[in-house]
Protein backbone atom coordinates (compact mmCIF):
# COMPACT_ATOMS: atom_id res chain seq x y z
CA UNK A 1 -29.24 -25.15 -10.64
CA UNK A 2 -26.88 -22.23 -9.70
CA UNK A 3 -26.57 -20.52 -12.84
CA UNK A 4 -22.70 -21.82 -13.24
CA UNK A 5 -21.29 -22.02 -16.68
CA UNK A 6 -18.89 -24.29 -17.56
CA UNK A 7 -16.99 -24.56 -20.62
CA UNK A 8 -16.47 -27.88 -21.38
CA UNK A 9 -13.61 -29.44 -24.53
CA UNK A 10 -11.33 -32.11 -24.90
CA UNK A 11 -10.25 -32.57 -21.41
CA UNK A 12 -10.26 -28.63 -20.16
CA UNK A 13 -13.03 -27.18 -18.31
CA UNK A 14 -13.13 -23.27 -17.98
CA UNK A 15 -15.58 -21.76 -15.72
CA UNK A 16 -17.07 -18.77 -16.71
CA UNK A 17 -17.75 -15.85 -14.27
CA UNK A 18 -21.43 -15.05 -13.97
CA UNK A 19 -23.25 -12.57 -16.51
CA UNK A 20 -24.26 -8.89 -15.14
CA UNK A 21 -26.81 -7.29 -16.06
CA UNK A 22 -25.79 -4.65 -19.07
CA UNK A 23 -28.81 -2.66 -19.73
CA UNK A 24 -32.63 -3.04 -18.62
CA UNK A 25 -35.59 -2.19 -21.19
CA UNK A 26 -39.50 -1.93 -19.86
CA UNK A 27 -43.15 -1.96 -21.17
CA UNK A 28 -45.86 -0.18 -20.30
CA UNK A 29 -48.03 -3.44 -21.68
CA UNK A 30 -47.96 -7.00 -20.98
CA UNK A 31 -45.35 -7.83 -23.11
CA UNK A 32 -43.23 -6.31 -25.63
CA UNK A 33 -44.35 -6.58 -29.54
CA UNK A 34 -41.79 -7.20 -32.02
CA UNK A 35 -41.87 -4.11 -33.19
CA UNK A 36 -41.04 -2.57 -29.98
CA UNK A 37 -38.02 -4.83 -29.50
CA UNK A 38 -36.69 -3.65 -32.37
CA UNK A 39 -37.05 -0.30 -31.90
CA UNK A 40 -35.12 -0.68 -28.39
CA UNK A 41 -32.75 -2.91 -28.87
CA UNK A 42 -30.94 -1.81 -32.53
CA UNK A 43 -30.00 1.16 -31.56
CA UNK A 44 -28.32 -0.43 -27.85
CA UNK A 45 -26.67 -3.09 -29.90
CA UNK A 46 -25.64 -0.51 -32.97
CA UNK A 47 -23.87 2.06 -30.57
CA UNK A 48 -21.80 -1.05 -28.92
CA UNK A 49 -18.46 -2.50 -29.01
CA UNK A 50 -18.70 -5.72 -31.09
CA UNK A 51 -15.91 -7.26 -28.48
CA UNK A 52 -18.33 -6.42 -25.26
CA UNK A 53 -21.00 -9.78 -25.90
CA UNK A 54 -21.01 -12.82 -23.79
CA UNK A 55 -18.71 -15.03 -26.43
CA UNK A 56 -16.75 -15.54 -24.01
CA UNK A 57 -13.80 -15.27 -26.61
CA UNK A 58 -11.19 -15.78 -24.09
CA UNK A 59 -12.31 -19.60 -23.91
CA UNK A 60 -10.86 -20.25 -27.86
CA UNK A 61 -7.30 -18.90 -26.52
CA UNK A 62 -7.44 -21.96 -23.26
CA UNK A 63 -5.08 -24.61 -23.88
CA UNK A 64 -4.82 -27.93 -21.65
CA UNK A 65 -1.84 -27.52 -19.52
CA UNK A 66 0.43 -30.81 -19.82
CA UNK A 67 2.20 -30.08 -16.37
């Protein structure tokens, strides 16, 4: 595995450049509780632009080519 992403419809494949690493969150424990999720991670996704996910929304607006 390479961590490629491929978009695969109808007879079009898109392929997707790689995720990067938006923001990092840490625990001082073993793992993170619910709770603490929550508390970290509404705020970072309240403050940001809806458009700025990993949709890849540009992939709905491909079209086969017929050339």
């Amino acid at each position: 595995m390479n961590g490629q992403l491929f978009v695969v419809h109808g007879g079009m494949v898109a392929v997707v450049d790689r995720p990067r690493v938006a923001a990092q969150f840490e625990t001082a424990k073993d793992a993170f509780t619910y709770d603490e999720l929550d508390e970290l991670l509404t705020p970072y996704y309240g403050d940001r632009d809806p458009s700025q996910t990993f949709a890849a929304t540009e992939v709905l607006a491909l079209r086969r080519s017929t050339g």
